[in-house]
PDB file of N, CA and C in Angstrom:
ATOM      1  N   UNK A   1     146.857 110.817 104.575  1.00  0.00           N
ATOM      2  CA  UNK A   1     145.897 111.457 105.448  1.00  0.00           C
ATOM      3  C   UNK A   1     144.560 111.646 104.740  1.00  0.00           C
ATOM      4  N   UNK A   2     144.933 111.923 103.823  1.00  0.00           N
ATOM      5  CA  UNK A   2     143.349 112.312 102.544  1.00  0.00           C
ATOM      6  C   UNK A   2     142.619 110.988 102.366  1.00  0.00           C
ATOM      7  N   UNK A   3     143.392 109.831 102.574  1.00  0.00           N
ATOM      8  CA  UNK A   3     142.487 108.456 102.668  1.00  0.00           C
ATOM      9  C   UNK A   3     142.146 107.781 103.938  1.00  0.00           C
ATOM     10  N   UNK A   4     142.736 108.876 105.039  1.00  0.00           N
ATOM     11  CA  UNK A   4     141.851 108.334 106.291  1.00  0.00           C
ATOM     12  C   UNK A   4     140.777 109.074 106.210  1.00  0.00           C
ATOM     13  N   UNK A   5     140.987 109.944 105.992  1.00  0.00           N
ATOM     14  CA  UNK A   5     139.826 110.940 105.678  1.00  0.00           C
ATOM     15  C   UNK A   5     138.293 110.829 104.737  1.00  0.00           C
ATOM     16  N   UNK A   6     138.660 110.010 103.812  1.00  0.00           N
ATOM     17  CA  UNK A   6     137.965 109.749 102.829  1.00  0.00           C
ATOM     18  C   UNK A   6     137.204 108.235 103.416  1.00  0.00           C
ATOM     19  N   UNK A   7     138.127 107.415 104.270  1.00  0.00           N
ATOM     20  CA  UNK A   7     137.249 106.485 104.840  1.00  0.00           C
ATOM     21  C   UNK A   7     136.699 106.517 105.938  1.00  0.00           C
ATOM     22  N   UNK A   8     136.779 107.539 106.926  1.00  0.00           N
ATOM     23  CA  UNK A   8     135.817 107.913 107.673  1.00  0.00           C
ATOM     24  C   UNK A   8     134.657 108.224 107.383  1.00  0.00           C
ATOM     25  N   UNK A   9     134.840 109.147 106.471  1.00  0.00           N
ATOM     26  CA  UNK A   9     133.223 109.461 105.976  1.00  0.00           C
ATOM     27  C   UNK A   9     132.929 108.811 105.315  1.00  0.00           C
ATOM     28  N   UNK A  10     132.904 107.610 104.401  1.00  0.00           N
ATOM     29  CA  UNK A  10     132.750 106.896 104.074  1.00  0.00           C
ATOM     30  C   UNK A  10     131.526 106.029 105.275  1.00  0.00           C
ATOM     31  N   UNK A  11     132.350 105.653 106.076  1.00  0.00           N
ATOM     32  CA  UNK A  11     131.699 104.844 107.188  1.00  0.00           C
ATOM     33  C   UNK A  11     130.938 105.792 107.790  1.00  0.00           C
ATOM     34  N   UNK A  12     130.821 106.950 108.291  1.00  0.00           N
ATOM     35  CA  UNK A  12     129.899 107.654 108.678  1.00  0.00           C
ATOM     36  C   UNK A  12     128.549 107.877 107.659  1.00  0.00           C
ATOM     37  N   UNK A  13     128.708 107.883 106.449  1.00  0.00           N
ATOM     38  CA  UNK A  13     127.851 107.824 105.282  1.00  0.00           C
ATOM     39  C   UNK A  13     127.155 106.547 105.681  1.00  0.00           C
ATOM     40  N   UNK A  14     127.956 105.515 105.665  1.00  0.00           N
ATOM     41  CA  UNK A  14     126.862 103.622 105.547  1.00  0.00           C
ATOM     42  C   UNK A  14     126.517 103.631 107.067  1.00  0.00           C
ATOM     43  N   UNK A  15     127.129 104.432 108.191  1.00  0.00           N
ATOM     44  CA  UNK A  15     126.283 104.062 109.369  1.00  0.00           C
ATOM     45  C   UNK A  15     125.054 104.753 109.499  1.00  0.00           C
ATOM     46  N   UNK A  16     124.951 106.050 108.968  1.00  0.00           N
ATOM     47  CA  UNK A  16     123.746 106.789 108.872  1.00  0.00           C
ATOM     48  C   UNK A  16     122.456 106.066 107.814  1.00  0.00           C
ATOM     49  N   UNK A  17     123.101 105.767 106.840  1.00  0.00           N
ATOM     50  CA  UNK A  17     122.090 104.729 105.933  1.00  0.00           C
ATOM     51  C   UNK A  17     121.649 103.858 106.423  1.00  0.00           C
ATOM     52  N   UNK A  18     122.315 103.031 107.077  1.00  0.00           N
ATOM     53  CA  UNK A  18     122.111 101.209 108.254  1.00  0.00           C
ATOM     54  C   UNK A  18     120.758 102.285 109.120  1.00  0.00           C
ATOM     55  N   UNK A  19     121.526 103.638 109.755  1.00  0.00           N
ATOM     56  CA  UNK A  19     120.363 103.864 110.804  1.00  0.00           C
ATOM     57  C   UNK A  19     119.246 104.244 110.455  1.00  0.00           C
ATOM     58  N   UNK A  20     119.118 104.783 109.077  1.00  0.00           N
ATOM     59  CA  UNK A  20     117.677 105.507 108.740  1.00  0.00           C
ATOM     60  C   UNK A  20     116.641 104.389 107.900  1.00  0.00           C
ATOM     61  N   UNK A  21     117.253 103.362 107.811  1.00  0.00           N
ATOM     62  CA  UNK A  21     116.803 102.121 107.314  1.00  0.00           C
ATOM     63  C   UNK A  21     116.302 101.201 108.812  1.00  0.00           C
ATOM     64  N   UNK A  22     116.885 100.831 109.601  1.00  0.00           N
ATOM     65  CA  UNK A  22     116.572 100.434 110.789  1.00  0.00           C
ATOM     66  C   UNK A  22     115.358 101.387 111.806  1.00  0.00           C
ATOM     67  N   UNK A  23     115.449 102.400 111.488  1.00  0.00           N
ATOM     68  CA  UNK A  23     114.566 103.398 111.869  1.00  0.00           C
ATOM     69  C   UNK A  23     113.421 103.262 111.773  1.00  0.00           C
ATOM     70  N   UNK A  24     113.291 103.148 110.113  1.00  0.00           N
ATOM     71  CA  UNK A  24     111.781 102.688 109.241  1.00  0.00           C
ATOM     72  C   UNK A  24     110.951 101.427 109.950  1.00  0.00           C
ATOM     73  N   UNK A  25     112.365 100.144 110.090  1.00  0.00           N
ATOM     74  CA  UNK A  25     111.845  99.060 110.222  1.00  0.00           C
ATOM     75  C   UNK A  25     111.449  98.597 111.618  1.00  0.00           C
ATOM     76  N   UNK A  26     112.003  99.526 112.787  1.00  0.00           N
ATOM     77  CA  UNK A  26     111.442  99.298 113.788  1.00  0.00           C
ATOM     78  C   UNK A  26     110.268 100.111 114.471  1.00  0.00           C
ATOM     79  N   UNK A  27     109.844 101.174 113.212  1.00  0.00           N
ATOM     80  CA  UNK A  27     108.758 101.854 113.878  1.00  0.00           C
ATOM     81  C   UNK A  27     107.213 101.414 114.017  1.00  0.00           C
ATOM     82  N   UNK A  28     107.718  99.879 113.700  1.00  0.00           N
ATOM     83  CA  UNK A  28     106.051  99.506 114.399  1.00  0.00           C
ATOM     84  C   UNK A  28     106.460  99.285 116.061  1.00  0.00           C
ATOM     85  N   UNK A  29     107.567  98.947 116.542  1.00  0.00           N
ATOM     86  CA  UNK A  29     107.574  98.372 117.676  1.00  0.00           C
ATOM     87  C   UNK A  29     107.841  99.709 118.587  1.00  0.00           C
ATOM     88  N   UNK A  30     107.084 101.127 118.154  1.00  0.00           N
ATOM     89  CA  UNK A  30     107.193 102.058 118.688  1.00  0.00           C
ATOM     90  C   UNK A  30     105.401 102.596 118.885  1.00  0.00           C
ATOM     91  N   UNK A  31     104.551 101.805 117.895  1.00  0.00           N
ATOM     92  CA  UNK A  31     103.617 102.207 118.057  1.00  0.00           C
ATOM     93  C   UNK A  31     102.715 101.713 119.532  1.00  0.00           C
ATOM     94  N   UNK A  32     102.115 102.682 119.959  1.00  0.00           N
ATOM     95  CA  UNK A  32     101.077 102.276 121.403  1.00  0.00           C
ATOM     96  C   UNK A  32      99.553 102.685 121.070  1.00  0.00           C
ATOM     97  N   UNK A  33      98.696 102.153 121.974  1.00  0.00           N
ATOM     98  CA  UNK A  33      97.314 102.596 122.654  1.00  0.00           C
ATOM     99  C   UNK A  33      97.272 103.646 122.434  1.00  0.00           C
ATOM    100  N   UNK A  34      95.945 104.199 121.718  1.00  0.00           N
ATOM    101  CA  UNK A  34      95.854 105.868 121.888  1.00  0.00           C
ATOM    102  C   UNK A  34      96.241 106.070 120.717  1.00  0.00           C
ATOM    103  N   UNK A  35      97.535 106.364 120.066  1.00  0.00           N
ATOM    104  CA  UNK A  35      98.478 106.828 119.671  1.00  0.00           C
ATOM    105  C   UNK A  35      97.889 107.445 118.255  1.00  0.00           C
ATOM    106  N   UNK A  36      97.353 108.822 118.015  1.00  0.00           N
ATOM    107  CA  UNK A  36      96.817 109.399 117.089  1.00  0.00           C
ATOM    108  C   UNK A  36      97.522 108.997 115.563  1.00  0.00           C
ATOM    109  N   UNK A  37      96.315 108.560 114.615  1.00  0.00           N
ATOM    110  CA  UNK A  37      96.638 108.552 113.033  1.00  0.00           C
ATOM    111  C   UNK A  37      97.879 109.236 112.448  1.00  0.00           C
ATOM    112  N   UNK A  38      98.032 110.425 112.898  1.00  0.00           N
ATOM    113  CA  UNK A  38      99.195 111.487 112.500  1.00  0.00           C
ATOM    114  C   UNK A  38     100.651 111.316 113.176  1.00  0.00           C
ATOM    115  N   UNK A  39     100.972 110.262 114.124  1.00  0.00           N
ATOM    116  CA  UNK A  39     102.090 110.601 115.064  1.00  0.00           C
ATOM    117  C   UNK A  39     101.972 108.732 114.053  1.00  0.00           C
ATOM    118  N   UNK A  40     101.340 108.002 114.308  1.00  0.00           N
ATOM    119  CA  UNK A  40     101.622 106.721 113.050  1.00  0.00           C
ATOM    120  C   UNK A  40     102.499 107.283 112.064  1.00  0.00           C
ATOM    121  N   UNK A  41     101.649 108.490 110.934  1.00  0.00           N
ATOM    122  CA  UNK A  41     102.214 108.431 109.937  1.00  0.00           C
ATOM    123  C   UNK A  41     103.685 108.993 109.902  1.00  0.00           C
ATOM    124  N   UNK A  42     103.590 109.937 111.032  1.00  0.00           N
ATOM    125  CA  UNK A  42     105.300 109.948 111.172  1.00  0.00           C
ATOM    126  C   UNK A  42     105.870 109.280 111.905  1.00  0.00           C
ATOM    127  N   UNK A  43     105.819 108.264 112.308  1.00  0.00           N
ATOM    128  CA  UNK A  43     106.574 107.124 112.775  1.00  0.00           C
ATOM    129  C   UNK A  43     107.057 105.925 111.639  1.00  0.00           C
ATOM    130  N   UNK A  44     106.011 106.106 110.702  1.00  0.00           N
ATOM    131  CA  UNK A  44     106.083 104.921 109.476  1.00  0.00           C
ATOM    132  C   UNK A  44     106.133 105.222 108.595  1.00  0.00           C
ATOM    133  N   UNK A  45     105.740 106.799 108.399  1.00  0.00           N
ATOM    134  CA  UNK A  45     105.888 106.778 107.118  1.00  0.00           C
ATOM    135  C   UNK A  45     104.980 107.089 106.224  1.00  0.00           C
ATOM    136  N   UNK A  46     104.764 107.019 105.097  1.00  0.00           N
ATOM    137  CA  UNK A  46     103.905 106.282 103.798  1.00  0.00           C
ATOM    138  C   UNK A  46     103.668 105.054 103.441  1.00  0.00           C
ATOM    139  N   UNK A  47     104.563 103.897 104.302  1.00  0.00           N
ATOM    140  CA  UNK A  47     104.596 102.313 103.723  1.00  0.00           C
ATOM    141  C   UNK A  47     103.372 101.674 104.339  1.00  0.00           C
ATOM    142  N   UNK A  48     102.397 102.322 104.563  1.00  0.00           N
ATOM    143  CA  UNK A  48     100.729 101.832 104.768  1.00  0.00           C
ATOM    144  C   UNK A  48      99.937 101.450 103.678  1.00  0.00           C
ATOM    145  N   UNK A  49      99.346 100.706 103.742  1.00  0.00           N
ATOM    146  CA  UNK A  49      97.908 100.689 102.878  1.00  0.00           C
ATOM    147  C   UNK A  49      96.787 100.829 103.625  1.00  0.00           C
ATOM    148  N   UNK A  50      95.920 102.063 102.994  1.00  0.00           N
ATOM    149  CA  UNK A  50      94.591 102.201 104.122  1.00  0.00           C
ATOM    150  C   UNK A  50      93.527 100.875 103.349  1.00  0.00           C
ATOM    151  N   UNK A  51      93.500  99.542 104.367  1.00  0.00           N
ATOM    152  CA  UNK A  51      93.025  98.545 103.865  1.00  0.00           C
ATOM    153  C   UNK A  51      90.828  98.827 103.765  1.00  0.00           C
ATOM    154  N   UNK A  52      90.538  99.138 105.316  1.00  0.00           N
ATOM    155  CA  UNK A  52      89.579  99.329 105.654  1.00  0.00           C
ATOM    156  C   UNK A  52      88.855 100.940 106.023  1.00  0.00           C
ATOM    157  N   UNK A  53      87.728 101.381 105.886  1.00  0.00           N
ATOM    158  CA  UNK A  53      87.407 102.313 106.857  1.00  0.00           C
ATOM    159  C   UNK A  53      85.644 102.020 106.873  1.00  0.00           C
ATOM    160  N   UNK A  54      85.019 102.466 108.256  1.00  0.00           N
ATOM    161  CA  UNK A  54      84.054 102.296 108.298  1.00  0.00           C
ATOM    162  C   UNK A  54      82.809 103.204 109.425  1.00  0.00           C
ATOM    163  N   UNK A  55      81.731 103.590 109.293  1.00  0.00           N
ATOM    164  CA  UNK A  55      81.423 104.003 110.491  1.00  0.00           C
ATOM    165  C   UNK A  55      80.816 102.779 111.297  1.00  0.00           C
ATOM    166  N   UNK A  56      80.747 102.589 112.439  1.00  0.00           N
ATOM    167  CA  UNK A  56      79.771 101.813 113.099  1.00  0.00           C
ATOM    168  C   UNK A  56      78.667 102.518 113.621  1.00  0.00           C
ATOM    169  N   UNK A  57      77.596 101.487 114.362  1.00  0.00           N
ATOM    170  CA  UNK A  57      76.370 101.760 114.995  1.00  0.00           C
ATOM    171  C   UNK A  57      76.087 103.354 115.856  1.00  0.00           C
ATOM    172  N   UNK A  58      77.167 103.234 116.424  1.00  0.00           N
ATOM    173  CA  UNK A  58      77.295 104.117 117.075  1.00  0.00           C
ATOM    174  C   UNK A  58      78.129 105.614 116.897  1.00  0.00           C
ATOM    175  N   UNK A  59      78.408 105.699 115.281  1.00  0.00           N
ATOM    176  CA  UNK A  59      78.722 106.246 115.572  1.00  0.00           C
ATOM    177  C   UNK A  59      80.461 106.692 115.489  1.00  0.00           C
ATOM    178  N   UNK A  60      81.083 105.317 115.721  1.00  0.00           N
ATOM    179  CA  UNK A  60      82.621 105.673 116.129  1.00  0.00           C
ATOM    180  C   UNK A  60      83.552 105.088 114.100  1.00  0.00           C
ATOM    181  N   UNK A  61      84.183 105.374 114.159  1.00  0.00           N
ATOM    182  CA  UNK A  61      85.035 105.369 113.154  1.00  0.00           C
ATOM    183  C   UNK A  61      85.958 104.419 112.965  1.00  0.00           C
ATOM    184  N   UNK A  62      85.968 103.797 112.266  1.00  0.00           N
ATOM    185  CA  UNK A  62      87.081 102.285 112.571  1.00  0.00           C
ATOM    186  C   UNK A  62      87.379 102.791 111.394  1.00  0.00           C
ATOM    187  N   UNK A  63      89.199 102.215 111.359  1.00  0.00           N
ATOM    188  CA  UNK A  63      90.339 102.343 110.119  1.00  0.00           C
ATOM    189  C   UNK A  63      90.657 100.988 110.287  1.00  0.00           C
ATOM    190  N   UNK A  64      90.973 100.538 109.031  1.00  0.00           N
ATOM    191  CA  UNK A  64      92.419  99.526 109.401  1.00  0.00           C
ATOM    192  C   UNK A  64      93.449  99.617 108.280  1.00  0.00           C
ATOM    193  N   UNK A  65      95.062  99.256 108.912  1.00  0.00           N
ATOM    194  CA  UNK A  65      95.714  99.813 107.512  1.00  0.00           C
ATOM    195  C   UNK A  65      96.547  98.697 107.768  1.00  0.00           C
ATOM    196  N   UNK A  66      97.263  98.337 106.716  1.00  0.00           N
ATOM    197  CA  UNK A  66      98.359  97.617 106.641  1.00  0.00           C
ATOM    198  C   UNK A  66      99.562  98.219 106.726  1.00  0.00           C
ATOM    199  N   UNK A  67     101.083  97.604 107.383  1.00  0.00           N
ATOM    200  CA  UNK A  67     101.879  98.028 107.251  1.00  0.00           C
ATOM    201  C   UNK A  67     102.853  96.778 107.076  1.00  0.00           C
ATOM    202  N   UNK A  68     104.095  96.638 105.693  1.00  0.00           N
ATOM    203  CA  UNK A  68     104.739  96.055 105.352  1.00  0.00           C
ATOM    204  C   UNK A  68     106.380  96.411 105.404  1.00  0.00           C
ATOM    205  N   UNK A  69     106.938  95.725 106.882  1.00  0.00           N
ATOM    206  CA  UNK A  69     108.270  95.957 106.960  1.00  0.00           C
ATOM    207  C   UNK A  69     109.033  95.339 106.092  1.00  0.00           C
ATOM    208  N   UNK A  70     109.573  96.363 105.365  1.00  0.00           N
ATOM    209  CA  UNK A  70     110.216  95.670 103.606  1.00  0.00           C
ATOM    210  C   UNK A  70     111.425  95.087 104.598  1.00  0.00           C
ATOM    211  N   UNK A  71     111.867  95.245 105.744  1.00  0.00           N
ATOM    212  CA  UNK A  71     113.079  94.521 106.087  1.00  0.00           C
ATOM    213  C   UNK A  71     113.177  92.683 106.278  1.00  0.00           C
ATOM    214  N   UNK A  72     111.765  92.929 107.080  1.00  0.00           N
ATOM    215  CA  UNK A  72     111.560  91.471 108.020  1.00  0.00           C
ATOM    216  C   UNK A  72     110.433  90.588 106.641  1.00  0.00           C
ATOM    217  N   UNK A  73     109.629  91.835 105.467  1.00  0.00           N
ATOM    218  CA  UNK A  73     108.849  91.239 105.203  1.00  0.00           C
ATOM    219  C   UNK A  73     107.418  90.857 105.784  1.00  0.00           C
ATOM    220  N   UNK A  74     107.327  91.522 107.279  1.00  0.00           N
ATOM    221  CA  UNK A  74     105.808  90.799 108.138  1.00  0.00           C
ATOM    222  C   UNK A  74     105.270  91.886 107.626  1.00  0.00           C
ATOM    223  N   UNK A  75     103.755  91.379 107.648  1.00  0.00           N
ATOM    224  CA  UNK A  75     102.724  92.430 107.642  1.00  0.00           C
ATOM    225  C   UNK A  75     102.200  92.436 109.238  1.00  0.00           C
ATOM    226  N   UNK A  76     101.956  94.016 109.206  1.00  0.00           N
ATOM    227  CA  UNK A  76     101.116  94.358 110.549  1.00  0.00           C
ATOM    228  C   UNK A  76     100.162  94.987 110.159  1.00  0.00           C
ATOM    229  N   UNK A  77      99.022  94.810 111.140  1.00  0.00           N
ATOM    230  CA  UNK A  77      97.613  95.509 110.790  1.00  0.00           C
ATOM    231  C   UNK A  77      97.514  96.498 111.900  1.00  0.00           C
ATOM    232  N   UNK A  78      96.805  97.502 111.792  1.00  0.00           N
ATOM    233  CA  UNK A  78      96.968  98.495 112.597  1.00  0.00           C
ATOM    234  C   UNK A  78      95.726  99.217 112.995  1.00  0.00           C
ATOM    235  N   UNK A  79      94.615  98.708 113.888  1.00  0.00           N
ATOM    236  CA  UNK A  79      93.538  99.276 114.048  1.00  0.00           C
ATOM    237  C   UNK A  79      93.189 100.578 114.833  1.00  0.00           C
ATOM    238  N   UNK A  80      92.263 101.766 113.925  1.00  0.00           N
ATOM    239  CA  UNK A  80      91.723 102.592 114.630  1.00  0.00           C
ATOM    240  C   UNK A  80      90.761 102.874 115.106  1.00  0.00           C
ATOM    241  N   UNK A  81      90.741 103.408 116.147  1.00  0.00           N
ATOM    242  CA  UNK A  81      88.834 103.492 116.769  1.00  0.00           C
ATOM    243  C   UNK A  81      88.970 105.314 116.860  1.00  0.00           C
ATOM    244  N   UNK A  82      88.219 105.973 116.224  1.00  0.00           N
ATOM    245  CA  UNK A  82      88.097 107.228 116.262  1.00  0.00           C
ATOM    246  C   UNK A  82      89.650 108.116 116.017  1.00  0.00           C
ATOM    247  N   UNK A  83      89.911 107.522 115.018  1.00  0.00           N
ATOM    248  CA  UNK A  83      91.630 108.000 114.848  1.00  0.00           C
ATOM    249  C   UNK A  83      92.558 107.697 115.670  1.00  0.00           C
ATOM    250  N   UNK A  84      92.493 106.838 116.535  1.00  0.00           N
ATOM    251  CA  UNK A  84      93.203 106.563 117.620  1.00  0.00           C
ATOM    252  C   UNK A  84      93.835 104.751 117.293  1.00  0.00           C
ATOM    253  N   UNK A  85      95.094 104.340 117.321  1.00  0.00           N
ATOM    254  CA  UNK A  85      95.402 102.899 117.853  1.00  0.00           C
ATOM    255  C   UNK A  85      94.724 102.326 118.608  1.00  0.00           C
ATOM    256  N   UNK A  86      94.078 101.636 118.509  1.00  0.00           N
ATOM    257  CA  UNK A  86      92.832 100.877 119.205  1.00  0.00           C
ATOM    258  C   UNK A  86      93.587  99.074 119.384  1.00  0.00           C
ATOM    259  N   UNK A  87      94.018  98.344 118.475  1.00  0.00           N
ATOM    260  CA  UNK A  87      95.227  97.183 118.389  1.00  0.00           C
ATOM    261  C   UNK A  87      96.222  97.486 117.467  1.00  0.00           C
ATOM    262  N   UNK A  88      97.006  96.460 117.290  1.00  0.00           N
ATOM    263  CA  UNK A  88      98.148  96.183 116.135  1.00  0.00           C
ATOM    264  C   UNK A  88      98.753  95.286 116.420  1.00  0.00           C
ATOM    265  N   UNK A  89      99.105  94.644 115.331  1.00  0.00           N
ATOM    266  CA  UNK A  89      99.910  93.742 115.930  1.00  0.00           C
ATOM    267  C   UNK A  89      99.586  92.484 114.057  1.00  0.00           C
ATOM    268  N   UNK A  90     100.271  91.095 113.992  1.00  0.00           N
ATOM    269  CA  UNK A  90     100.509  90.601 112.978  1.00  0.00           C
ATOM    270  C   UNK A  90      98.931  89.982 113.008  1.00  0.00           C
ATOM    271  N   UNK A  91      98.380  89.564 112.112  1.00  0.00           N
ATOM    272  CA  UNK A  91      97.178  88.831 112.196  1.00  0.00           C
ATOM    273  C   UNK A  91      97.201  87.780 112.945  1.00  0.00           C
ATOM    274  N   UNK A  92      98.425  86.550 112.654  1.00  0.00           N
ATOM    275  CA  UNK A  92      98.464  85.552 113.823  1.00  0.00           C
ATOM    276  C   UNK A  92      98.368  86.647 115.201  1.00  0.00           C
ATOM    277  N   UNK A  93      99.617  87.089 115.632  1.00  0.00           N
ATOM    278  CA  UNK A  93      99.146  87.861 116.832  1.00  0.00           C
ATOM    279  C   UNK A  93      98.087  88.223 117.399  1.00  0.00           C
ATOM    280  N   UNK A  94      97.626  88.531 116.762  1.00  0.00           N
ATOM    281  CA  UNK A  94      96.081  89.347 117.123  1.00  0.00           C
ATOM    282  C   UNK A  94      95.189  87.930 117.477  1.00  0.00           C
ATOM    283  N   UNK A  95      95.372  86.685 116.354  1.00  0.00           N
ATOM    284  CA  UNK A  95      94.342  86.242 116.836  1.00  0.00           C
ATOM    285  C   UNK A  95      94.805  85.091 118.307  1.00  0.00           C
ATOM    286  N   UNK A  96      95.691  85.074 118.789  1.00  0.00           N
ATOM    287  CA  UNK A  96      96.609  84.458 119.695  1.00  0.00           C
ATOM    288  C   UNK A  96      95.981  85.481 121.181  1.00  0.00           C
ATOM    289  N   UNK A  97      95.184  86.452 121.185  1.00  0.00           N
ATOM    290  CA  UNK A  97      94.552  86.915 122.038  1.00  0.00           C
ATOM    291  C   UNK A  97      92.816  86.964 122.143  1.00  0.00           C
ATOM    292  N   UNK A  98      91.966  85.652 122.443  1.00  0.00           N
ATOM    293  CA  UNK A  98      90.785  85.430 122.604  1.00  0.00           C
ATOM    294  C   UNK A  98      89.918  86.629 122.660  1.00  0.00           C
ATOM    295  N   UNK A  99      90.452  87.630 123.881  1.00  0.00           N
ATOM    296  CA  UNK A  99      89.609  88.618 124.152  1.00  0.00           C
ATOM    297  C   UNK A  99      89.619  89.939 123.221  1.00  0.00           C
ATOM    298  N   UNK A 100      90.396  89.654 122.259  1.00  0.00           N
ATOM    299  CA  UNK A 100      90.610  90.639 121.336  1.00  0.00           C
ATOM    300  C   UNK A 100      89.909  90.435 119.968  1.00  0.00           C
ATOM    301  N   UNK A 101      89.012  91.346 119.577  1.00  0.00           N
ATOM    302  CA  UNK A 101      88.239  91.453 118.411  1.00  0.00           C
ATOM    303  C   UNK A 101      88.144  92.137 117.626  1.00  0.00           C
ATOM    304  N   UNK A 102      89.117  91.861 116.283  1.00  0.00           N
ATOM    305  CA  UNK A 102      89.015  92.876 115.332  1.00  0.00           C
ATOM    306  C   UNK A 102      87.939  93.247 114.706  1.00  0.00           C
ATOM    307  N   UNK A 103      87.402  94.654 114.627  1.00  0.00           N
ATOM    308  CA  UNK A 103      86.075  95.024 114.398  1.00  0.00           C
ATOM    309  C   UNK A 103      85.887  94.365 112.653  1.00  0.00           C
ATOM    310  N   UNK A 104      84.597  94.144 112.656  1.00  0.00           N
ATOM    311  CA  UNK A 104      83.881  93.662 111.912  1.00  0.00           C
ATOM    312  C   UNK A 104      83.826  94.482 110.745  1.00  0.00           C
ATOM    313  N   UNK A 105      84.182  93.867 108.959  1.00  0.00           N
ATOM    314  CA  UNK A 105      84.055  95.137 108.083  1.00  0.00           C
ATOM    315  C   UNK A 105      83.563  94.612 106.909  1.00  0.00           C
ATOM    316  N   UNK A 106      82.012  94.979 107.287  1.00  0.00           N
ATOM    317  CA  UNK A 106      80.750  93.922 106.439  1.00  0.00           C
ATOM    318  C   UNK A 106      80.901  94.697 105.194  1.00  0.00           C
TER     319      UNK A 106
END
């Protein structure tokens, strides 16, 4: 009985690990529009690099950060306009949409 016991939790131990690892790696495909700097970093984490920041003409605030899913290996870029998700998505991605223009960071 002490070794059914011992392999249950066992497996309850590696399914919780599988999930908090899977967690990490799908929280880009949780990010949206809008979606404030601070609700990112708890969705992802720390595994960012703040690549860019800048003011523009007007005024507004552009970020851009990297994010590297150690699972899959892709990088995603993650643009802000006034602290806010403004795009994201892989660089091919991004550029696979004409009308989409990642701001400029002279």
């Amino acid at each position: 009985m002490n070794n059914k016991f011992l392999s249950k939790m066992f497996l309850l131990f590696a399914v919780f690990i599988i999930a908090g690892c899977a967690t990490v790696g799908n929280g880009v495909n949780r990010l949206s529009i809008n979606m404030h700097k601070n609700e990112v970093r708890a969705l992802l984490g720390n595994n960012f690099v703040a690549k860019a920041s800048k003011v523009d003409t007007e005024g507004n605030v552009l970020d851009l950060w990297e994010f590297t899913n150690e699972t899959t290996h892709t990088t995603y870029q993650i643009f802000f306009l006034n602290d806010k998700v403004s795009q994201w998505g892989t660089r091919e991605d991004l550029k696979k949409f004409p009308e989409l223009h990642s701001p400029a960071y002279d």
